[in-house]
N, C-alpha and C. Protein backbone atom coordinates (compact mmCIF):
# COMPACT_ATOMS: atom_id res chain seq x y z
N UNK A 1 8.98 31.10 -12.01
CA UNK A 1 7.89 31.14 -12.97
C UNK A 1 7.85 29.85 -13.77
N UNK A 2 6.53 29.29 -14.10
CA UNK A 2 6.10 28.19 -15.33
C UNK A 2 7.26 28.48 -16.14
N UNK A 3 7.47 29.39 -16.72
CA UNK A 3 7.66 29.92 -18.24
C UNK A 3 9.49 29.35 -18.19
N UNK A 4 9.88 29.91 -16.92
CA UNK A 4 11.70 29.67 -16.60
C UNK A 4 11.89 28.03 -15.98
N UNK A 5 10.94 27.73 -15.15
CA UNK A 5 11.18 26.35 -15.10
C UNK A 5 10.68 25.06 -15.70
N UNK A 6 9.97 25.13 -16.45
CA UNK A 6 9.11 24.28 -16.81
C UNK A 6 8.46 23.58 -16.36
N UNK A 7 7.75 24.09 -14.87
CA UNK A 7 7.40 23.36 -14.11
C UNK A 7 6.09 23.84 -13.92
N UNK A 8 4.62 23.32 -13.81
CA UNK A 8 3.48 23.62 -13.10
C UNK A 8 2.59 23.29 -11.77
N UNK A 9 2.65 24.34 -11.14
CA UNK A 9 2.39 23.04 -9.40
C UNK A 9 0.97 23.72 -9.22
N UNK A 10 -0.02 22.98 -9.06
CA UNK A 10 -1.34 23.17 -8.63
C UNK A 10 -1.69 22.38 -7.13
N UNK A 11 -2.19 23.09 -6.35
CA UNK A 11 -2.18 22.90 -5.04
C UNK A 11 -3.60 21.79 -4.85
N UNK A 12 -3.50 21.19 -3.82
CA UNK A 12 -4.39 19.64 -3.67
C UNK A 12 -4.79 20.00 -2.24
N UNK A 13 -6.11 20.17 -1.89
CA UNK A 13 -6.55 20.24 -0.44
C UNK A 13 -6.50 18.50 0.19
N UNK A 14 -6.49 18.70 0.55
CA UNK A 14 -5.83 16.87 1.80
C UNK A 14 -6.78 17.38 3.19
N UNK A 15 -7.90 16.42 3.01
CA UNK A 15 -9.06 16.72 4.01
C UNK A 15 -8.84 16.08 5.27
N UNK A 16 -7.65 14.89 5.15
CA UNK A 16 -6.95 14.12 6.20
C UNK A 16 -5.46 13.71 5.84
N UNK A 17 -5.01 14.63 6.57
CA UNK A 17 -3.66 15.08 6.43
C UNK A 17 -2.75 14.13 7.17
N UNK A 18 -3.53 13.38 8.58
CA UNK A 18 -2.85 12.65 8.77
C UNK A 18 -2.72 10.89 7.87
N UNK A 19 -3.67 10.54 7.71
CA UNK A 19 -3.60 10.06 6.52
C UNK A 19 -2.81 9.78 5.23
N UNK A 20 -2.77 11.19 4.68
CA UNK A 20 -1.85 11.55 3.29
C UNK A 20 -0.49 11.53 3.74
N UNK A 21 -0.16 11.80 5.27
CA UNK A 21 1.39 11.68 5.76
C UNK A 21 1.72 9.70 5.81
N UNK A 22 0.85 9.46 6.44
CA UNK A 22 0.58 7.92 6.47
C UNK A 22 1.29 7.31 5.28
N UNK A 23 0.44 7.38 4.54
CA UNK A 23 0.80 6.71 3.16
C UNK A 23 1.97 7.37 2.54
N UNK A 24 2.27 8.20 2.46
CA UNK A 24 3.75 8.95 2.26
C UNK A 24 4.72 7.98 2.82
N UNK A 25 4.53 8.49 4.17
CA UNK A 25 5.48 7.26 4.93
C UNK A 25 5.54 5.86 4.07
N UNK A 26 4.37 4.84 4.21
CA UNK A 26 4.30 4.20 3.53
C UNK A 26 5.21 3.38 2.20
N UNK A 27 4.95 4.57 1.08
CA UNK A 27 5.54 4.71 0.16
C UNK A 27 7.21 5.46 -0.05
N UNK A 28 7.64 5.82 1.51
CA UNK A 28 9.09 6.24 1.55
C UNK A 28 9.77 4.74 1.57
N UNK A 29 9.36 4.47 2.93
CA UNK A 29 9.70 2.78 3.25
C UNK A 29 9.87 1.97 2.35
N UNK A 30 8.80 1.97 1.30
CA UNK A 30 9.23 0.77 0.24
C UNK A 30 10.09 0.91 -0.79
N UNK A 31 10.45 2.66 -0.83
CA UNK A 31 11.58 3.28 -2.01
C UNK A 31 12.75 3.18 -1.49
N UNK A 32 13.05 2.93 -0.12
CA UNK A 32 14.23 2.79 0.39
C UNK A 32 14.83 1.28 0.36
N UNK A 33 14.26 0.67 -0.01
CA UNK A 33 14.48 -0.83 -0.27
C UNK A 33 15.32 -0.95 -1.97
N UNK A 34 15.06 0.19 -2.53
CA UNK A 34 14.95 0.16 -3.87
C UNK A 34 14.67 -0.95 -4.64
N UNK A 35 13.05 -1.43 -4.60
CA UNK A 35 12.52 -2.14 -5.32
C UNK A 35 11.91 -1.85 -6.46
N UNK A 36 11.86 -2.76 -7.28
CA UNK A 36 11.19 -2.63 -8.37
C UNK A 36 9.02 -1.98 -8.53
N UNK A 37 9.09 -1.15 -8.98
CA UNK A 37 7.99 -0.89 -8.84
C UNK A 37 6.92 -0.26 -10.63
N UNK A 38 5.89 -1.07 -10.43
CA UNK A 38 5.09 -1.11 -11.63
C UNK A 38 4.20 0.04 -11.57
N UNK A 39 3.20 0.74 -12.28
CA UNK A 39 2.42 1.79 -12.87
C UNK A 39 1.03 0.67 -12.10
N UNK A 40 0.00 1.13 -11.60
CA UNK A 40 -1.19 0.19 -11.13
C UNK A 40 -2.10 1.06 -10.90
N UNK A 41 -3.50 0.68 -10.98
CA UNK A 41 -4.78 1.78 -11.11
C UNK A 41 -4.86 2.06 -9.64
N UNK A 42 -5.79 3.09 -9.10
CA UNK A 42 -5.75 3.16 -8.22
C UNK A 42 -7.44 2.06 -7.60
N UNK A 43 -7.08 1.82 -6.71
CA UNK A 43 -7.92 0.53 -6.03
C UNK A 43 -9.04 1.32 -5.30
N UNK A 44 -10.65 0.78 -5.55
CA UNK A 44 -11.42 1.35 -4.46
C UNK A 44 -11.88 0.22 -3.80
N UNK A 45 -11.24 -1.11 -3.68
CA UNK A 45 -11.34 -2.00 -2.34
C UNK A 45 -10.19 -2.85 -3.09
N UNK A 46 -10.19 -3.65 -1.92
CA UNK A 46 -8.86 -4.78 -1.69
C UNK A 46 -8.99 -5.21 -0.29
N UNK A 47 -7.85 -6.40 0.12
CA UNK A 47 -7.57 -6.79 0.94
C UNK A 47 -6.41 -5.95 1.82
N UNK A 48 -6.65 -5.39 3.00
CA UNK A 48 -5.52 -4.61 3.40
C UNK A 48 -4.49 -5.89 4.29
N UNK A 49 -3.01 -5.29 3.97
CA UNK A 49 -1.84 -6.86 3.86
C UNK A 49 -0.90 -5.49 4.96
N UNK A 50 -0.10 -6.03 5.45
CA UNK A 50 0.73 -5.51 6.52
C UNK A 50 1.83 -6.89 5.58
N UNK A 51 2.85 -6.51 5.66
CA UNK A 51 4.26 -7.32 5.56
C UNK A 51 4.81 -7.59 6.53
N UNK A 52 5.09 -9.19 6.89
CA UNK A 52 5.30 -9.37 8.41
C UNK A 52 7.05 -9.96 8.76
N UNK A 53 7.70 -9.63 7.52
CA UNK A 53 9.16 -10.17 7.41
C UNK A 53 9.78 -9.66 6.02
N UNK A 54 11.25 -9.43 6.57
CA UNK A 54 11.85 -9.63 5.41
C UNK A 54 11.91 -7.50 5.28
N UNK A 55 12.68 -7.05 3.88
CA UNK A 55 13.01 -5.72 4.16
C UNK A 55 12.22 -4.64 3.94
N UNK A 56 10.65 -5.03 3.60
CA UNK A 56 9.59 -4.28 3.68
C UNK A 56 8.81 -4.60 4.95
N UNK A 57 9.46 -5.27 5.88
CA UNK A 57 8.64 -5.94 7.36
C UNK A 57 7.90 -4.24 7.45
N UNK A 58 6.41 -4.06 8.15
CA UNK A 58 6.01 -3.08 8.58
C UNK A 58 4.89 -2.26 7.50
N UNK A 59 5.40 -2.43 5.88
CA UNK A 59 4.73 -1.80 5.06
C UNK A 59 3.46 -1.97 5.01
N UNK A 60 2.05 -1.32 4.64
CA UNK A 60 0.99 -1.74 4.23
C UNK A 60 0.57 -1.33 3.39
N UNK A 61 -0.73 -2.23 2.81
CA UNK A 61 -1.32 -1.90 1.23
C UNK A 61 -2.14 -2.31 1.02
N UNK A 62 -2.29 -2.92 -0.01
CA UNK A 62 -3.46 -3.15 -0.82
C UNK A 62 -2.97 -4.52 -1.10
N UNK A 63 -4.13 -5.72 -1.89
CA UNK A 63 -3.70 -6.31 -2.57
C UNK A 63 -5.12 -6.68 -3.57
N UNK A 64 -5.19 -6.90 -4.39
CA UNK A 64 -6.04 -7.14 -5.25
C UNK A 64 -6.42 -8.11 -5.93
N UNK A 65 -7.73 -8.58 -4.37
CA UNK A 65 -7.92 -10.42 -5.40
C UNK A 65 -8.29 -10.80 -6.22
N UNK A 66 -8.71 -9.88 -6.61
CA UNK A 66 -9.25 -10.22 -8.21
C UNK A 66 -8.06 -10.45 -9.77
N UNK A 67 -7.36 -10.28 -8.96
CA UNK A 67 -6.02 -10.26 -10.00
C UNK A 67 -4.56 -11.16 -8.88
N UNK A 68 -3.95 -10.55 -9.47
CA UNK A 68 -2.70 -11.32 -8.45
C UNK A 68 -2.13 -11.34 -7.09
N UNK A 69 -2.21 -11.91 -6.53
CA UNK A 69 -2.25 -12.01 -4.51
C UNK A 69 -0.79 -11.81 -4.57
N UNK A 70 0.40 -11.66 -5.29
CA UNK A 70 1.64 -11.40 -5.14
C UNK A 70 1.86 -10.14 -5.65
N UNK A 71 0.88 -9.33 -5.29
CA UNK A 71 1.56 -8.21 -6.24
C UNK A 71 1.01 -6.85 -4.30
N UNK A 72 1.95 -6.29 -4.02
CA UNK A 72 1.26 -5.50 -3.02
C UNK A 72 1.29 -3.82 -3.68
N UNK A 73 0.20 -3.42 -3.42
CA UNK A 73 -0.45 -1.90 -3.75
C UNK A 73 0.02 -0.76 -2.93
N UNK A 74 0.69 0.20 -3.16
CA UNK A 74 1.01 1.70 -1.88
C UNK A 74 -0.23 2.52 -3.10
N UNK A 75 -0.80 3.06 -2.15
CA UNK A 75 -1.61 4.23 -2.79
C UNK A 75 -2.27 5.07 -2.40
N UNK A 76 -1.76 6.55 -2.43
CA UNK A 76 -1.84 7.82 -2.15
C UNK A 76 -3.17 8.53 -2.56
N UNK A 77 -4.16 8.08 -1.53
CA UNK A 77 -5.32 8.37 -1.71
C UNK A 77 -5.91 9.93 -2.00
N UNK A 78 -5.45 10.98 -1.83
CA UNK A 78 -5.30 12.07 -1.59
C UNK A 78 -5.36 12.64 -3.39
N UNK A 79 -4.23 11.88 -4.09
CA UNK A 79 -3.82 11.87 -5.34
C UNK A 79 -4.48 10.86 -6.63
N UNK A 80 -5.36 9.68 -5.83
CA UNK A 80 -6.01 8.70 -6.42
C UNK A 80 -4.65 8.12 -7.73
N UNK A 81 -3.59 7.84 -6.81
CA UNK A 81 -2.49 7.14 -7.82
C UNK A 81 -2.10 6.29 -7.02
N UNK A 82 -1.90 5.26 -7.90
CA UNK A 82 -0.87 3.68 -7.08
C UNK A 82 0.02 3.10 -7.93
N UNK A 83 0.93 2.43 -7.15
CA UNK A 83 1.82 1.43 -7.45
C UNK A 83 2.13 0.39 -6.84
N UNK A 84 2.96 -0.28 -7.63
CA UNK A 84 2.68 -1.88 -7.16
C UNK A 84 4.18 -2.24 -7.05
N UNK A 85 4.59 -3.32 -6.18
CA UNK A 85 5.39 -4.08 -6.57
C UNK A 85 5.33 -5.59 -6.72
N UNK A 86 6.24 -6.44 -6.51
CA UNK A 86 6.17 -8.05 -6.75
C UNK A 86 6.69 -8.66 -5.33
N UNK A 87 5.65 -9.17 -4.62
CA UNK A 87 6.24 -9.73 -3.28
C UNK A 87 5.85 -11.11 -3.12
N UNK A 88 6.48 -11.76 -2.26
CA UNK A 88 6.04 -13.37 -2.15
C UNK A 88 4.55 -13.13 -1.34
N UNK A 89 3.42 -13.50 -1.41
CA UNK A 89 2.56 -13.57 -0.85
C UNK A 89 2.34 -14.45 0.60
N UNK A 90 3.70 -15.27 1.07
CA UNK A 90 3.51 -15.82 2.16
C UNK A 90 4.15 -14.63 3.44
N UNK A 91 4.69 -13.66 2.83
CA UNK A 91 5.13 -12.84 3.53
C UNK A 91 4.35 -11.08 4.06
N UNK A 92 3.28 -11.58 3.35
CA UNK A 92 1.70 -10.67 3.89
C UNK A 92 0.75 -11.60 4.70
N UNK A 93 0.52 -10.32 5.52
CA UNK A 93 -0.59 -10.77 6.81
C UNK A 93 -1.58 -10.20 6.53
N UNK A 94 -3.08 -10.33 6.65
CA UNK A 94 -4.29 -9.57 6.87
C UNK A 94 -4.06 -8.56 7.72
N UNK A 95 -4.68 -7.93 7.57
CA UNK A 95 -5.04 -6.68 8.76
C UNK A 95 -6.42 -6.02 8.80
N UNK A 96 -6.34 -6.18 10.42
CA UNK A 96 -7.86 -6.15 10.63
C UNK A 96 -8.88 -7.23 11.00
């Protein structure tokens, strides 16, 4: 119960599930690095960046040119939440 755990869970329909697993993944990969990671809005465009070296090789995201090209975006569209971390920008590729 709410009341014994202090906990409240409200359920989220996920209209593309494979997707919401996607970015999960995503966002496992870059927590296993244990990097530093910032609070960031969630993005409705950007440049999509693939990481092509180094211990996030594989990750993808966001990046947001309108602001800083070193900063890469994971964000859980499903939830409309993101985060960021601090990466060298020679070590993102375009995609697409």
């Amino acid at each position: 119960m709410a009341i014994d755990s202090g906990r409240v869970v409200r359920r989220i329909a996920i209209s593309d599930q494979q997707r919401f697993t996607w970015e999960l993944c995503q966002l496992q990969q870059a927590l296993a690095q244990e990097e530093s990671f910032d609070p960031y809005p969630y993005l409705k465009e950007g440049v999509w960046v693939r990481v092509c070296s180094g211990p996030l090789r594989g990750v993808e995201g966001l990046v947001d040119i309108r602001k800083s090209r070193d900063r890469l975006v994971l964000q859980i569209e499903a939830l409309g939440r993101a985060t960021s971390l601090e990466i060298d920008a020679h070590l993102l590729d375009a995609v697409g």
